[in-house]
C-alpha atoms as a PDB file:
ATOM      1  CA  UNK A   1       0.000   0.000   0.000  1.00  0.00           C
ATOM      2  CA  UNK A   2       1.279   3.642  -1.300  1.00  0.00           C
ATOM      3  CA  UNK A   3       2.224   6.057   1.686  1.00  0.00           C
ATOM      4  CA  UNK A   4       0.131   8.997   2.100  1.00  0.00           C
ATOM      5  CA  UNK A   5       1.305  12.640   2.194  1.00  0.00           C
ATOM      6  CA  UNK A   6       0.139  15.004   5.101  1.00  0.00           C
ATOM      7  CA  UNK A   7       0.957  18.422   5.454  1.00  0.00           C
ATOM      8  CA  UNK A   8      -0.023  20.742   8.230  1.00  0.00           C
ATOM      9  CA  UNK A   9       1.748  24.074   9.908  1.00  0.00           C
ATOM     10  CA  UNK A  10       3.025  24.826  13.300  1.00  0.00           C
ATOM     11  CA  UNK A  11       5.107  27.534  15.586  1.00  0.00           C
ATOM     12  CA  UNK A  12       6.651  26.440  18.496  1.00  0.00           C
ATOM     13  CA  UNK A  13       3.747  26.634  20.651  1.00  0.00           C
ATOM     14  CA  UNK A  14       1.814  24.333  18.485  1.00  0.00           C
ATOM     15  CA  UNK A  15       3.870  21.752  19.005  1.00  0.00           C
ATOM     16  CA  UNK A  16       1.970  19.973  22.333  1.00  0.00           C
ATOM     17  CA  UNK A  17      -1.326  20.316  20.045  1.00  0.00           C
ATOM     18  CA  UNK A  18       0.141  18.114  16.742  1.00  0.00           C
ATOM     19  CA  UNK A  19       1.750  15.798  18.746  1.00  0.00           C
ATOM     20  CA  UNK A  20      -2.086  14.672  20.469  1.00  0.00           C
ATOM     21  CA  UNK A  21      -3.439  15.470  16.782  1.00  0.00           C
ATOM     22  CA  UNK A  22      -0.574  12.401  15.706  1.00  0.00           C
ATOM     23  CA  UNK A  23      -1.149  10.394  18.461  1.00  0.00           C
ATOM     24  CA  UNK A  24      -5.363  10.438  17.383  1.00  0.00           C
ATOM     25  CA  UNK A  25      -4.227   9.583  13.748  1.00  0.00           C
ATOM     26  CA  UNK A  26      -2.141   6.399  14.601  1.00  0.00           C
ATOM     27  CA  UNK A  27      -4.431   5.255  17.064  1.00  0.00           C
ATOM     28  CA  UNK A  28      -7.264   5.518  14.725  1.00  0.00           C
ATOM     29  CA  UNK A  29      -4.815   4.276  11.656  1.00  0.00           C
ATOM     30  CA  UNK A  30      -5.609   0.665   9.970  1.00  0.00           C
ATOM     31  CA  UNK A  31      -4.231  -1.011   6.933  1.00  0.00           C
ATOM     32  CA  UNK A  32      -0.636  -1.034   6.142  1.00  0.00           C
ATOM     33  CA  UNK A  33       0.170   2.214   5.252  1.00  0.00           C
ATOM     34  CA  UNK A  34       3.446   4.779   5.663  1.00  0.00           C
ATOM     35  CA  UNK A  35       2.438   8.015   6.782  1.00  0.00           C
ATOM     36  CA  UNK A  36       5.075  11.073   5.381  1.00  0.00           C
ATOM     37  CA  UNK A  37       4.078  14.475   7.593  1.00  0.00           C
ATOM     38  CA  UNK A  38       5.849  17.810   6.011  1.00  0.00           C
ATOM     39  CA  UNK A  39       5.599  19.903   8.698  1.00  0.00           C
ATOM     40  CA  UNK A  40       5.943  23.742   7.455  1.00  0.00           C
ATOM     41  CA  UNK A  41       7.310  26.312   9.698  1.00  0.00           C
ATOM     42  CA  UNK A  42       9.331  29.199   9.836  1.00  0.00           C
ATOM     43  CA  UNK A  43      12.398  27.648  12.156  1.00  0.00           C
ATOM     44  CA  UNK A  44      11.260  25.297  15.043  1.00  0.00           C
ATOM     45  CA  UNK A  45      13.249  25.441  18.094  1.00  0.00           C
ATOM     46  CA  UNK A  46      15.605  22.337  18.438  1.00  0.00           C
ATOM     47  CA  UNK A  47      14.178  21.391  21.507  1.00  0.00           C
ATOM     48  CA  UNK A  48      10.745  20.964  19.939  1.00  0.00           C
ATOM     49  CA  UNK A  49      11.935  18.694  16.695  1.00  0.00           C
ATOM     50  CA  UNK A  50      13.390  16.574  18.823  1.00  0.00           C
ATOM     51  CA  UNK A  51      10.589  16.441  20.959  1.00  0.00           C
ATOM     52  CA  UNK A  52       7.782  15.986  18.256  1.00  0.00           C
ATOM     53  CA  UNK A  53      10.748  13.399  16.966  1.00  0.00           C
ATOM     54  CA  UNK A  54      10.632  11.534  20.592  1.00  0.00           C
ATOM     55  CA  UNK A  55       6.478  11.342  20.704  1.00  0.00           C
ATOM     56  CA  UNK A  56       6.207   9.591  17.575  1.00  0.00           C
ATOM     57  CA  UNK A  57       9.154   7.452  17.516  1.00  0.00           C
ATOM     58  CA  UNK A  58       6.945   4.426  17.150  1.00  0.00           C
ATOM     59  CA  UNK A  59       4.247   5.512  14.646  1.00  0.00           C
ATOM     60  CA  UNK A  60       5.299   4.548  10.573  1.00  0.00           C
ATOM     61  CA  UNK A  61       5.609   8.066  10.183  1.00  0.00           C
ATOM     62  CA  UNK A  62       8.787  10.456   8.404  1.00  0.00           C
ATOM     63  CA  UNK A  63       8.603  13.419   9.561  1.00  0.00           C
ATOM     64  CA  UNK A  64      10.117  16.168   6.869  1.00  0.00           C
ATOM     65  CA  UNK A  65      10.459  20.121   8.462  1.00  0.00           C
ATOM     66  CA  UNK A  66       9.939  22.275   5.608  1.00  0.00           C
ATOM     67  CA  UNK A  67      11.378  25.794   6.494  1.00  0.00           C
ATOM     68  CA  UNK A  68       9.436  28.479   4.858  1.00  0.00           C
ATOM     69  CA  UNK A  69      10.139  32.002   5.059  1.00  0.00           C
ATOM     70  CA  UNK A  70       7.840  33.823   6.983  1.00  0.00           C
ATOM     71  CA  UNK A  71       8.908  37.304   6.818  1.00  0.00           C
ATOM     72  CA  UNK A  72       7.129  37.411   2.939  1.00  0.00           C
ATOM     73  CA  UNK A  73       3.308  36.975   4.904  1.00  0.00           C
ATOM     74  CA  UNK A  74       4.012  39.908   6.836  1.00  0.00           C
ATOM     75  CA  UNK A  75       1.621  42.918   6.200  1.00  0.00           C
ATOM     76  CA  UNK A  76      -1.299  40.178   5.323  1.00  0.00           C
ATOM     77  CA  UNK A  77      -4.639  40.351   7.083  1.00  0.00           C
ATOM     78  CA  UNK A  78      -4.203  37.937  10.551  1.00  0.00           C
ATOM     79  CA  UNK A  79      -6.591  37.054  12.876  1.00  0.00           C
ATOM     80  CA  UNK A  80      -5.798  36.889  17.178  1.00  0.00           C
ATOM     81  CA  UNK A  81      -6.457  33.247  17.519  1.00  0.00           C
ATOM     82  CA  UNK A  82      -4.735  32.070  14.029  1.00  0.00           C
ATOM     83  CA  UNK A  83      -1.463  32.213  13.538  1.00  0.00           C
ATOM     84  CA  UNK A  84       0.673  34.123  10.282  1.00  0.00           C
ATOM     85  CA  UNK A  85       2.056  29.875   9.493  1.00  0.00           C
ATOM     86  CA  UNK A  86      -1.674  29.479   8.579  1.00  0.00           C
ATOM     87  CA  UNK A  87      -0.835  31.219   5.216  1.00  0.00           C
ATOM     88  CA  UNK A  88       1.697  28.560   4.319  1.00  0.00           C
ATOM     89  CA  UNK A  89      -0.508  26.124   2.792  1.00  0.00           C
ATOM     90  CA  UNK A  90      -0.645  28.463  -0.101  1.00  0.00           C
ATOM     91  CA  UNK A  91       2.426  27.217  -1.184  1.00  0.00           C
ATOM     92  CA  UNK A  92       2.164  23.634  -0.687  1.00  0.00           C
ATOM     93  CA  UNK A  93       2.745  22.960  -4.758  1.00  0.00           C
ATOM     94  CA  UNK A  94       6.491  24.973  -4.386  1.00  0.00           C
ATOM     95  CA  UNK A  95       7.358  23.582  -0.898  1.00  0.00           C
ATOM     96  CA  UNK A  96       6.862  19.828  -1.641  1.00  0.00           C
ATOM     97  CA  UNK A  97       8.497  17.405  -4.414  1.00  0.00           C
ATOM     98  CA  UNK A  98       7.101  17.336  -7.905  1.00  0.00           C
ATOM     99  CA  UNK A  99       6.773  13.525  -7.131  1.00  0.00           C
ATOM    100  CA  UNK A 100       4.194  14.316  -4.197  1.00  0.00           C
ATOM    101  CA  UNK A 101       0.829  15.060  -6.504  1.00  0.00           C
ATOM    102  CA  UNK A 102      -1.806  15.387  -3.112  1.00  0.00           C
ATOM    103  CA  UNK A 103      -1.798  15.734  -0.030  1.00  0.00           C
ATOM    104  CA  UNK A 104      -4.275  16.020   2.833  1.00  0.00           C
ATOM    105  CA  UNK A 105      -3.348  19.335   4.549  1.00  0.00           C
ATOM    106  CA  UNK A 106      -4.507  19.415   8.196  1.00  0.00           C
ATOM    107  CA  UNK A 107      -4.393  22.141  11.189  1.00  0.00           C
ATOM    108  CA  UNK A 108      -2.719  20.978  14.184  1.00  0.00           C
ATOM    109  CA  UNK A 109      -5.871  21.842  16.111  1.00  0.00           C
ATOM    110  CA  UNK A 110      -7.895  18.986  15.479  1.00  0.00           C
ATOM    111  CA  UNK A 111      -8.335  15.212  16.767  1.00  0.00           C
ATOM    112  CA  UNK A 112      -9.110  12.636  14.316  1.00  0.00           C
ATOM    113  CA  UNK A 113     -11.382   9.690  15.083  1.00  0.00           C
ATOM    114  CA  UNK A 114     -11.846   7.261  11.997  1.00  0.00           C
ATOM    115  CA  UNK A 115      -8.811   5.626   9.464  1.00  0.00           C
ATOM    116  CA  UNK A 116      -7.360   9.113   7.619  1.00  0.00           C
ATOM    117  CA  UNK A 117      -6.956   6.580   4.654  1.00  0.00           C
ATOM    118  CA  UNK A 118     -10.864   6.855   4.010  1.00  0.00           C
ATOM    119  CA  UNK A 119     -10.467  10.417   3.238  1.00  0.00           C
ATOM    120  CA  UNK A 120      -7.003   9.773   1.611  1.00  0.00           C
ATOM    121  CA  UNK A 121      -8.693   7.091  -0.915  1.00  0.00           C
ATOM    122  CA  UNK A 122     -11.447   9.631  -2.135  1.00  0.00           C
ATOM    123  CA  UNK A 123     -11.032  10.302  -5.837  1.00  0.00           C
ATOM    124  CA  UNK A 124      -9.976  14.313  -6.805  1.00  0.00           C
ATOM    125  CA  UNK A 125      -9.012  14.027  -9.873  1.00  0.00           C
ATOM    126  CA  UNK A 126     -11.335  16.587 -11.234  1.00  0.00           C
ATOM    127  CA  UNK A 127     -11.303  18.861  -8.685  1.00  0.00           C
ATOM    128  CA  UNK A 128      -8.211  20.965  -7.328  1.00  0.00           C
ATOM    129  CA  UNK A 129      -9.374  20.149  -3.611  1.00  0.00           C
ATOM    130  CA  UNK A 130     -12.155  18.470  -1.716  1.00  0.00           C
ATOM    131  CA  UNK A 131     -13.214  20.145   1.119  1.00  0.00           C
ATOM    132  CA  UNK A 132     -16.052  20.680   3.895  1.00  0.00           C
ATOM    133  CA  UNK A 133     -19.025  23.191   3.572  1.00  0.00           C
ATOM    134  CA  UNK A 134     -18.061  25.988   6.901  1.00  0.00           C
ATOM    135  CA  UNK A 135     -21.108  26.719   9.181  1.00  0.00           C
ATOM    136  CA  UNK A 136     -20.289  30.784   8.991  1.00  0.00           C
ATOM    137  CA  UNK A 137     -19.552  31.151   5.690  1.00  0.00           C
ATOM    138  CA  UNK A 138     -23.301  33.168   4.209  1.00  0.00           C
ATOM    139  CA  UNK A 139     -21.896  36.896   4.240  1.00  0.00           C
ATOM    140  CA  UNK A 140     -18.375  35.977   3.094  1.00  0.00           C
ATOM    141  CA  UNK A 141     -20.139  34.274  -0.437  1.00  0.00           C
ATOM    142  CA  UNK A 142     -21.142  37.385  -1.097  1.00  0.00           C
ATOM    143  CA  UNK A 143     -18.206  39.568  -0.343  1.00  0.00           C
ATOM    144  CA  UNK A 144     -15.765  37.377  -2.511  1.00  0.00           C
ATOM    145  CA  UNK A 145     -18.485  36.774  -5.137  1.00  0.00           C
ATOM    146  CA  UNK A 146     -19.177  33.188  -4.793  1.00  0.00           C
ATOM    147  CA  UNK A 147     -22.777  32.323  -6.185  1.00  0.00           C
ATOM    148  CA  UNK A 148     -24.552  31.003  -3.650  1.00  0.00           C
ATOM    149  CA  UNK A 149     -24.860  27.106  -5.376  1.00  0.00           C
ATOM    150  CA  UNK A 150     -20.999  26.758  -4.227  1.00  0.00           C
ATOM    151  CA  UNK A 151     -21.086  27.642  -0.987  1.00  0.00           C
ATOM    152  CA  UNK A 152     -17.813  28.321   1.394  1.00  0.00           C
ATOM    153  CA  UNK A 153     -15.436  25.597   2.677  1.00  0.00           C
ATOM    154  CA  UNK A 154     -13.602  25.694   5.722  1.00  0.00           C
ATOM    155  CA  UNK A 155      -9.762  25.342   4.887  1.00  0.00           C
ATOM    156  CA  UNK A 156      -8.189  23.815   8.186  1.00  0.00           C
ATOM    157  CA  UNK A 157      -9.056  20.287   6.597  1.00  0.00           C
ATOM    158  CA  UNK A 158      -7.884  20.030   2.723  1.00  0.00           C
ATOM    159  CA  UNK A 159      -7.221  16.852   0.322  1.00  0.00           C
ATOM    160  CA  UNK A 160      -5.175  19.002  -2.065  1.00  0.00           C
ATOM    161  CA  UNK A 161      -5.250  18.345  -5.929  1.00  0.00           C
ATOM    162  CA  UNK A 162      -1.143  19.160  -6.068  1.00  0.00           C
ATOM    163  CA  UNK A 163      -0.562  18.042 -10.063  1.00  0.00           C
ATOM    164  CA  UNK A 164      -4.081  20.468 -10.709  1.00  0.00           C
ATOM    165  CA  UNK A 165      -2.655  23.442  -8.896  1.00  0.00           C
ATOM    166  CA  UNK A 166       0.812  23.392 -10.102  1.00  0.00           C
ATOM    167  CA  UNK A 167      -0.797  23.247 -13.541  1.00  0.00           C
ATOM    168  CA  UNK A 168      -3.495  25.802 -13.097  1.00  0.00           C
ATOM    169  CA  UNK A 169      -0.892  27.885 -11.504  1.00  0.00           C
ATOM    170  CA  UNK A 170      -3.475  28.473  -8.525  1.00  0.00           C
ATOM    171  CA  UNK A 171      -1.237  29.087  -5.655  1.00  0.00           C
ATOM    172  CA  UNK A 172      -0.140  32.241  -7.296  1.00  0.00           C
ATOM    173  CA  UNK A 173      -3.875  32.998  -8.435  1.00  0.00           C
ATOM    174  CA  UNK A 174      -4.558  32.947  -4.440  1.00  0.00           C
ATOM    175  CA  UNK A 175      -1.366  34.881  -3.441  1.00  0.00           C
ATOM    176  CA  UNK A 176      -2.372  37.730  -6.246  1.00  0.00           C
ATOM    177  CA  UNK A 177      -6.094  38.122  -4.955  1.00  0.00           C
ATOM    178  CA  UNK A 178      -5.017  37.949  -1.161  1.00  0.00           C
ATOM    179  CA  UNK A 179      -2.403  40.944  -2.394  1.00  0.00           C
ATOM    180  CA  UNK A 180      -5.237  42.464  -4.820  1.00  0.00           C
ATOM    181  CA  UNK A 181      -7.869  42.256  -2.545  1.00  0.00           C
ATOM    182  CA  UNK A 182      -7.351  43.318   1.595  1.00  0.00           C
ATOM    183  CA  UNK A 183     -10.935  44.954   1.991  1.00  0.00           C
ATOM    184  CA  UNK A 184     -12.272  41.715   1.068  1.00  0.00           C
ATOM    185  CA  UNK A 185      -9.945  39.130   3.146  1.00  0.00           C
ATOM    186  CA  UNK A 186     -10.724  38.675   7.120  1.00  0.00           C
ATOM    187  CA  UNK A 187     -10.480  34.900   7.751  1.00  0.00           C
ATOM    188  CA  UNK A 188      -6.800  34.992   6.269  1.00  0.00           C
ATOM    189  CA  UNK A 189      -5.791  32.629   2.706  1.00  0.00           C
ATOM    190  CA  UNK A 190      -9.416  30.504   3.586  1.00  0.00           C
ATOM    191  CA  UNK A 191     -10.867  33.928   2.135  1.00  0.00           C
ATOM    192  CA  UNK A 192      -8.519  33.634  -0.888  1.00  0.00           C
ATOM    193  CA  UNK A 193      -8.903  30.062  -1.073  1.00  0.00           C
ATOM    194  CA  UNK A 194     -12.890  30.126  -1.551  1.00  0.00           C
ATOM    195  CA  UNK A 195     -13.080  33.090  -4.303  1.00  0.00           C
ATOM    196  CA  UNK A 196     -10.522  31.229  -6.533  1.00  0.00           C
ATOM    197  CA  UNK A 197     -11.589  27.507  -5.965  1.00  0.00           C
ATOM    198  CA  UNK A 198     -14.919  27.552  -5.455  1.00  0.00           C
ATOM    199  CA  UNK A 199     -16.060  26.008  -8.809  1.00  0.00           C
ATOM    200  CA  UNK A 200     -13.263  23.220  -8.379  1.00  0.00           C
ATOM    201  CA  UNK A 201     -13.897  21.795  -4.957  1.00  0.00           C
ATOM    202  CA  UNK A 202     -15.853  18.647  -4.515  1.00  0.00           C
ATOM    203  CA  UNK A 203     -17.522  18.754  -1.310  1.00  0.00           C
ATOM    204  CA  UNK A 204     -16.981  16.254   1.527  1.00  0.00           C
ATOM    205  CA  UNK A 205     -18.860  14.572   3.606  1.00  0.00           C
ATOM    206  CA  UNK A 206     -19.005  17.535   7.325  1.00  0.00           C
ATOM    207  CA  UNK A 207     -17.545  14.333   9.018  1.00  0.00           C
ATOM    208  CA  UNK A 208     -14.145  15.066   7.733  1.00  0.00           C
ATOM    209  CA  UNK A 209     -14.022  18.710   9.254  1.00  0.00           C
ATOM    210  CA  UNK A 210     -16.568  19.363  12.283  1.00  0.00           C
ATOM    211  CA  UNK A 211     -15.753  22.565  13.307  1.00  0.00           C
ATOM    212  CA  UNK A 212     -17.442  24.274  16.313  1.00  0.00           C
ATOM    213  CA  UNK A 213     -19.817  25.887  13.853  1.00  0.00           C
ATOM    214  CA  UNK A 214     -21.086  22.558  12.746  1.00  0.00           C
ATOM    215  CA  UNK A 215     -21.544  21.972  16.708  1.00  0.00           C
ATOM    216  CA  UNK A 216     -23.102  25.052  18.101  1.00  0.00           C
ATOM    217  CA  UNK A 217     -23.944  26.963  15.349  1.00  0.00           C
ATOM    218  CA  UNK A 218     -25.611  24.492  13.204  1.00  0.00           C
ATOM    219  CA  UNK A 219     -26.114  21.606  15.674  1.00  0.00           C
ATOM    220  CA  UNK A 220     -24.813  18.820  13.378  1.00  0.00           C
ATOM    221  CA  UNK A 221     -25.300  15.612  14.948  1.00  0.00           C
ATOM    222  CA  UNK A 222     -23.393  13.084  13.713  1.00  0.00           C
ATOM    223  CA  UNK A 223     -20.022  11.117  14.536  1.00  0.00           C
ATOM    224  CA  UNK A 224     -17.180  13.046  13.732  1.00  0.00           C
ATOM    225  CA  UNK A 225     -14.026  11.633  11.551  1.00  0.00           C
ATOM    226  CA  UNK A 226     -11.958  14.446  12.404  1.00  0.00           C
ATOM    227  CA  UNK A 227     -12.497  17.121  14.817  1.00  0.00           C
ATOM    228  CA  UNK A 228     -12.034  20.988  14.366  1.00  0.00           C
ATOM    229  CA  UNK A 229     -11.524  22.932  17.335  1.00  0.00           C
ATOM    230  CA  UNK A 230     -11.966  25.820  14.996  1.00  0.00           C
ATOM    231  CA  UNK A 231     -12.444  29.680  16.220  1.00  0.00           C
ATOM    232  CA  UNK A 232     -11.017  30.724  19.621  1.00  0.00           C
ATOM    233  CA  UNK A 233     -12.641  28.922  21.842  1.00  0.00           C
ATOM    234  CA  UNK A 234      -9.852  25.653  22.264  1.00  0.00           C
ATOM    235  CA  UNK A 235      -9.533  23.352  24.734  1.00  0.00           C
ATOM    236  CA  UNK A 236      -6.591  24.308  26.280  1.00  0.00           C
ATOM    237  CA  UNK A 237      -7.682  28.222  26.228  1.00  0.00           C
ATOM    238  CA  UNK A 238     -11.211  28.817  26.643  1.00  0.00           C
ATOM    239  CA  UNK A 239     -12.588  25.609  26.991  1.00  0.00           C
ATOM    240  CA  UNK A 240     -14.766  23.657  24.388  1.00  0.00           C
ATOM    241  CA  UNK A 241     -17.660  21.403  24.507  1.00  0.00           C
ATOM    242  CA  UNK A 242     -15.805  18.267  23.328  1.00  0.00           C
ATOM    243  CA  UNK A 243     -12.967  18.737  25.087  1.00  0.00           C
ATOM    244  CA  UNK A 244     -12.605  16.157  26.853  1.00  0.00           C
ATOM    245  CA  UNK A 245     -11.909  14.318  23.235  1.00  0.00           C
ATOM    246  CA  UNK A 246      -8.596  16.438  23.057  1.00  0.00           C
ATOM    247  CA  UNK A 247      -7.916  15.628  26.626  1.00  0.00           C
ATOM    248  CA  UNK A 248      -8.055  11.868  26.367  1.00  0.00           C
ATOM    249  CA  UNK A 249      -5.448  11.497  24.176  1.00  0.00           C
ATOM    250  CA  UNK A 250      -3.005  14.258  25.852  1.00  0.00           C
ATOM    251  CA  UNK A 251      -3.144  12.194  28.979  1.00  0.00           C
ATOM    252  CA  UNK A 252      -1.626   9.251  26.214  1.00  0.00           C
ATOM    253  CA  UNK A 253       1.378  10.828  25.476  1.00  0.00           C
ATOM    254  CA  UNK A 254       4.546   9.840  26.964  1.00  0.00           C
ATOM    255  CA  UNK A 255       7.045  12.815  27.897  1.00  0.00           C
ATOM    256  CA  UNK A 256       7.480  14.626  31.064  1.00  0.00           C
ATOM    257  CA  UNK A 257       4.848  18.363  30.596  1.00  0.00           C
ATOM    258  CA  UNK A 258       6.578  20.249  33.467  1.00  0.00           C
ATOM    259  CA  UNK A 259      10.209  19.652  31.570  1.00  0.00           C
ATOM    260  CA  UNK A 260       8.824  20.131  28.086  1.00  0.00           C
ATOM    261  CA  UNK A 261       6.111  22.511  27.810  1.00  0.00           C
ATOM    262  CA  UNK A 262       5.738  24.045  31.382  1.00  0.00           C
ATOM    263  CA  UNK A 263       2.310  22.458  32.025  1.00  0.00           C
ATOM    264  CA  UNK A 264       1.078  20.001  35.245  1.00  0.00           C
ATOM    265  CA  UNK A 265      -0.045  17.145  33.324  1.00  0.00           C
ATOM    266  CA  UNK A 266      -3.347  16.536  33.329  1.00  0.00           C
ATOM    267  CA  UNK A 267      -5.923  15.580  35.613  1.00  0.00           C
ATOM    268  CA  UNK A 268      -6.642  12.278  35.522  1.00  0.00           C
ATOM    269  CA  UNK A 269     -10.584  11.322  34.681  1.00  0.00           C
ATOM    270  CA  UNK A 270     -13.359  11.584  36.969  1.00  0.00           C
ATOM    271  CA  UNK A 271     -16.159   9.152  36.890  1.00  0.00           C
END
């Protein structure tokens, strides 16, 4: 069985949050399957490489740190509770080998809860992503001009079309209309994202990206496949109704918090 390609992004103080993301994947993961994770960033401490290196020492993973420069975002429309690395998926087409033709791009921010090969195996070939309808997206279809049949996907869950968008050229379609077009952007490249590829997205199934709109807002109930903690409200910040799902598998991990990341690990369950 082919390995599969995921890419996600991550500053230093992302790096507790990916590791329980990983640990969710592989416990979930069935079939045979390698698992190569390009990890973009703008220059991760040592210490935290080798600690993401030391939590997943037994998954079938390779890990591969992609450097990007992160001076070259600066001056873009940001948001408090998302980081400037968000903007690096962009560039996935430039920052990966020619020989990698899709990927399934993923915020570090999320648990997942079913085999990631499902949503690996489903066919793009048409489209230049597949991607989940968002539960707030109404007033930004009309801002960016998306008739309303399309609708507007949430980006922090992606299975990326890479042969399509090196030759459509679309990562520098997005870059010119985020540059072309400030008084339209406020949730960062997903704005960009969404008035380019709106017409070449086949929509997925809101299992594979429920956010915290699709919980509260629209009150979606069905069995997540991958969890979202989209928005501000996180687990480890504000609180979140699930979680405890985020939780569950930080208690899992194996490395010391108070020598690491400055944290009392956490409580254990209470019945």
């Amino acid at each position: 069985m082919n390995a599969i390609h995921i890419v996600t992004a991550i500053s230093d103080e992302y790096c507790r949050h990916l590791a329980v993301m990983l640990r969710s994947l592989f416990e979930h993961k069935k079939l045979d399957y390698k698992v190569n994770l390009y990890i973009l960033n703008s220059g991760l401490s040592e210490r935290v490489m080798n600690t993401l290196n030391d939590a997943t020492q037994d998954y079938p993973l390779q890990i591969h740190y992609v450097v990007v420069d992160r001076s070259m975002y600066k001056g873009l429309v940001e948001q408090p509770h998302i980081s400037l690395e968000a903007y690096f998926r962009i560039h996935i087409p430039e920052l990966l080998s020619q020989d990698v033709k899709k990927v399934i791009y993923i915020d570090p921010d999320t648990i997942i809860k079913e085999n990631i090969y499902d949503l690996w195996n489903i066919d793009i070939s048409d489209y230049n992503l597949g991607a989940v309808e968002w539960a707030f997206g109404d007033n930004r279809m009309s801002i960016l001009s998306i008739p309303e049949q399309y609708g507007y996907f949430n980006a922090g869950v992606l299975l990326i079309n890479l042969e399509k968008w090196r030759k459509e050229n679309v990562a520098q379609r997005v870059w010119d209309f985020l540059n072309n077009n400030p008084d339209k952007i406020r949730h960062m490249d997903q704005d960009a994202l969404n008035a380019i590829l709106y017409d070449s997205r086949l929509s997925l199934d809101p299992k594979w990206n429920y956010t915290t709109g699709h919980l509260l807002l629209l009150r979606l109930d069905i069995a997540p496949a991958i969890i979202h903690f989209s928005g501000p409200r996180k687990p480890w910040t504000q609180g979140h109704p699930l979680e405890e799902e985020y939780f569950n598998y930080l208690r899992k991990m194996k490395w010391d918090y108070d020598l690491l990341f400055g944290l009392k690990s956490p409580a254990p369950v209470q019945s």
